[in-house]
N, C-alpha and C. Protein backbone atom coordinates (compact mmCIF):
# COMPACT_ATOMS: atom_id res chain seq x y z
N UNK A 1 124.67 102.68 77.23
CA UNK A 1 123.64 102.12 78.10
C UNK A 1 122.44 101.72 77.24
N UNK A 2 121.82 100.37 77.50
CA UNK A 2 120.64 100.07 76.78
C UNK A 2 119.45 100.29 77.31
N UNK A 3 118.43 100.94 77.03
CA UNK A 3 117.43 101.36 77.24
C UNK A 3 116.08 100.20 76.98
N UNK A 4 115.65 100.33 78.02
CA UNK A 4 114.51 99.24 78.07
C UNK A 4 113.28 99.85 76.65
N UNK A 5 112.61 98.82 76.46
CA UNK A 5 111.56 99.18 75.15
C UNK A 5 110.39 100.40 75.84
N UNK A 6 110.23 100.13 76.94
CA UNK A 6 109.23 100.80 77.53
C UNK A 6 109.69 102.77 77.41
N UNK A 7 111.03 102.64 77.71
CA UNK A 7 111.74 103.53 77.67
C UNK A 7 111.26 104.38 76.39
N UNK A 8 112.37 103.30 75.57
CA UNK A 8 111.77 103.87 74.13
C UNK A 8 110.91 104.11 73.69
N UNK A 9 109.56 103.63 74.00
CA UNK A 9 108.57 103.96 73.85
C UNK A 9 107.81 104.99 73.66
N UNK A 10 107.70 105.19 75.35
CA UNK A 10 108.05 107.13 75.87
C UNK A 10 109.01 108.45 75.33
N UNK A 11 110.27 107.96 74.90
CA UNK A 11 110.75 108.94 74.11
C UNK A 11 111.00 109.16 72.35
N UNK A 12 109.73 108.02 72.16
CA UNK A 12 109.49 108.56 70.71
C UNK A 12 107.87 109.08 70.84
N UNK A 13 106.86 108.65 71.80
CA UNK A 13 106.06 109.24 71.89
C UNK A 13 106.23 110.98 72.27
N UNK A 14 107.16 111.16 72.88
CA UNK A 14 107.15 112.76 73.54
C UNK A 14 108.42 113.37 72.16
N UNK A 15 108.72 112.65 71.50
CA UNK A 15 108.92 113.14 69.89
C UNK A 15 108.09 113.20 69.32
N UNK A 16 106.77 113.16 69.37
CA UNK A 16 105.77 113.23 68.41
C UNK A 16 104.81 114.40 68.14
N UNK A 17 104.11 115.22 67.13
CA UNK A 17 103.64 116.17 67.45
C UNK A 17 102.35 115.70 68.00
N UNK A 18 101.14 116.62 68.07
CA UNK A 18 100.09 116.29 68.35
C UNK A 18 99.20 115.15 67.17
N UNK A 19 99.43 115.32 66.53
CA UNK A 19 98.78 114.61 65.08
C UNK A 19 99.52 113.34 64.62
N UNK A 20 100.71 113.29 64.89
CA UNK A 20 101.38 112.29 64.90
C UNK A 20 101.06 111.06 66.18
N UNK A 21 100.65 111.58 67.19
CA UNK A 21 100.06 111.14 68.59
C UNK A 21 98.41 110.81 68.36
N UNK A 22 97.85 111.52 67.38
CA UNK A 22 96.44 110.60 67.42
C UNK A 22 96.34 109.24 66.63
N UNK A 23 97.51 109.66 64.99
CA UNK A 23 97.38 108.49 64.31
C UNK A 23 97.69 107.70 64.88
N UNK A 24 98.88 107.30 65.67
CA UNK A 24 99.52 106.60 66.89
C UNK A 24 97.87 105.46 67.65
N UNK A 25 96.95 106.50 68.66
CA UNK A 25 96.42 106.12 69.26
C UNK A 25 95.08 105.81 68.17
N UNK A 26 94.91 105.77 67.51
CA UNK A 26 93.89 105.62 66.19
C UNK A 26 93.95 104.02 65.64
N UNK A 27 95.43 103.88 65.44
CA UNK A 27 96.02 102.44 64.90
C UNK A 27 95.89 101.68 66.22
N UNK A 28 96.34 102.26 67.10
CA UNK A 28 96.15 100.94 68.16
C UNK A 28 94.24 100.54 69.15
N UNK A 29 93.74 101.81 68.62
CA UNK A 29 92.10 101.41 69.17
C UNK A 29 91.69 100.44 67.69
N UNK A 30 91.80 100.48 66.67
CA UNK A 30 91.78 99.77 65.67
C UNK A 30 92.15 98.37 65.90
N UNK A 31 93.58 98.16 66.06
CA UNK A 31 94.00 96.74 66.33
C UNK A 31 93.42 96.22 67.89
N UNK A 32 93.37 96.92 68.77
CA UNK A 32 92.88 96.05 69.88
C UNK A 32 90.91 95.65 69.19
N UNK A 33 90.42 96.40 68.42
CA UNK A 33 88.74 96.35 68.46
C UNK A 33 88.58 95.46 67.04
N UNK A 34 89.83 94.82 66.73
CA UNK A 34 89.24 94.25 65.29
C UNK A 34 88.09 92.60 65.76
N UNK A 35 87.33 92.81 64.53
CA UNK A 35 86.29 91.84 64.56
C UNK A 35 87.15 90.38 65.29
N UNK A 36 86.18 89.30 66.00
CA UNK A 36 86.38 87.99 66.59
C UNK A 36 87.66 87.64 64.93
N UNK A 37 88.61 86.64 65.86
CA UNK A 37 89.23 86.06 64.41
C UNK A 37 88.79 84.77 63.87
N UNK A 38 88.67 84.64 63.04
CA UNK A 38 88.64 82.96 61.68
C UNK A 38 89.05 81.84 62.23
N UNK A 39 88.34 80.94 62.44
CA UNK A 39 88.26 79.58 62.75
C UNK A 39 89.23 79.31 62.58
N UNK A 40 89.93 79.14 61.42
CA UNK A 40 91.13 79.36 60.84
C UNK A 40 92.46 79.51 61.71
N UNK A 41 92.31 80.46 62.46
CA UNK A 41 93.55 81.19 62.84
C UNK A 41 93.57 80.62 64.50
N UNK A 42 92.27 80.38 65.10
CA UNK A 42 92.26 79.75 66.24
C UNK A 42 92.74 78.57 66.00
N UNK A 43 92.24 77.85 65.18
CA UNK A 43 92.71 75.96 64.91
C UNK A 43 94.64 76.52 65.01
N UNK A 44 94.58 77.16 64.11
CA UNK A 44 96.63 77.19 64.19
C UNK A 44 96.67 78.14 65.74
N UNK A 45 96.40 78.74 65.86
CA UNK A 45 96.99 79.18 67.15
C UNK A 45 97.04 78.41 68.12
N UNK A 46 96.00 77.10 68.46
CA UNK A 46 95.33 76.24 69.37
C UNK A 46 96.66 75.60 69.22
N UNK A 47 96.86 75.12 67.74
CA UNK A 47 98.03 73.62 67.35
C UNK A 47 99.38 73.99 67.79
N UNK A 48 99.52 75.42 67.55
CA UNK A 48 101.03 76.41 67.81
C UNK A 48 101.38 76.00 69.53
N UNK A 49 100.41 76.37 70.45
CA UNK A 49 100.11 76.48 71.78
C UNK A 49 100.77 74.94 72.23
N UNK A 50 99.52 73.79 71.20
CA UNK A 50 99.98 72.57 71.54
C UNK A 50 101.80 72.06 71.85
N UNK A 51 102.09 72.22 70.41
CA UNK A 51 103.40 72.48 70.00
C UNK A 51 104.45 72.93 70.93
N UNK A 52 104.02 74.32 71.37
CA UNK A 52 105.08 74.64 72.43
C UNK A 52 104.99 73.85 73.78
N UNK A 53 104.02 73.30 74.43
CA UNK A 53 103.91 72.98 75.72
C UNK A 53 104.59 71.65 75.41
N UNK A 54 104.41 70.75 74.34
CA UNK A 54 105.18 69.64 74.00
C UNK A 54 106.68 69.76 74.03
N UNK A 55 107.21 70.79 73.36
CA UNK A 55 108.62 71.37 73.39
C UNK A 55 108.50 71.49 74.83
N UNK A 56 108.04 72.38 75.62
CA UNK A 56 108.27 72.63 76.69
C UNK A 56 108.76 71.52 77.52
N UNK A 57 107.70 70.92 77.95
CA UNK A 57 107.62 69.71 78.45
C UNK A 57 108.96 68.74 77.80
N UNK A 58 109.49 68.57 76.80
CA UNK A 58 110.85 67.72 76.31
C UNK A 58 111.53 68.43 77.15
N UNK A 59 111.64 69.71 77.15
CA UNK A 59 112.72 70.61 77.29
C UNK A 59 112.93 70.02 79.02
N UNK A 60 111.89 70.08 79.26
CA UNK A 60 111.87 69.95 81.34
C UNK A 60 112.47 68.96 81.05
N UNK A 61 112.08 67.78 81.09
CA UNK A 61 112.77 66.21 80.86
C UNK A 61 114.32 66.26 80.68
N UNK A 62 114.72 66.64 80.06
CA UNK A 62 116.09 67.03 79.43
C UNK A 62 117.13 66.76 80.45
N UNK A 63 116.46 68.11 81.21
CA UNK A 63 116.88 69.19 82.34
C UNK A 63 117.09 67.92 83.42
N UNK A 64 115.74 67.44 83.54
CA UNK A 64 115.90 66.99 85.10
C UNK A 64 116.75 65.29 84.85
N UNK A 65 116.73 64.32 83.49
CA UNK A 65 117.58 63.92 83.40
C UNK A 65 119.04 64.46 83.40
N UNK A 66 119.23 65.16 83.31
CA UNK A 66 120.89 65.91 83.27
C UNK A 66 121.29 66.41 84.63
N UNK A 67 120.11 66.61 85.44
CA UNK A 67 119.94 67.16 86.61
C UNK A 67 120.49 65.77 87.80
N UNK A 68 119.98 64.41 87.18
CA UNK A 68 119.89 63.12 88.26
C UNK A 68 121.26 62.87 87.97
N UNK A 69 121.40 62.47 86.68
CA UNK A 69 122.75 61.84 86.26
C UNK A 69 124.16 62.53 86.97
């Protein structure tokens, strides 16, 4: 049986000792509170975003030609 991630989640957390459970919650208040990101990384994330909705959008087209025909 495959176990959903959420699952797993929970049963490596309740494997963990107490100290193993703060570094845990330590790393993730860290990554959610890191500083605004780099101009940089918005311009590519913005272009990435672009990118997919373009794919997307081919992808529909595809569909609904294959769909009439």
């Amino acid at each position: 049986m495959l176990h959903s991630p959420k699952l797993a989640i929970l049963q490596s957390l309740d494997a963990m000792d107490k100290v193993q459970m703060e570094e845990v919650l330590t790393y993730i208040k860290g990554v959610l509170t890191q500083p605004e990101r780099s101009v940089d990384h918005k311009a590519l994330k913005k272009e990435a975003m672009k990118e997919i909705r373009q794919a997307l959008r081919q992808e529909r087209g595809k569909r609904n030609l294959s769909a009439a025909a």
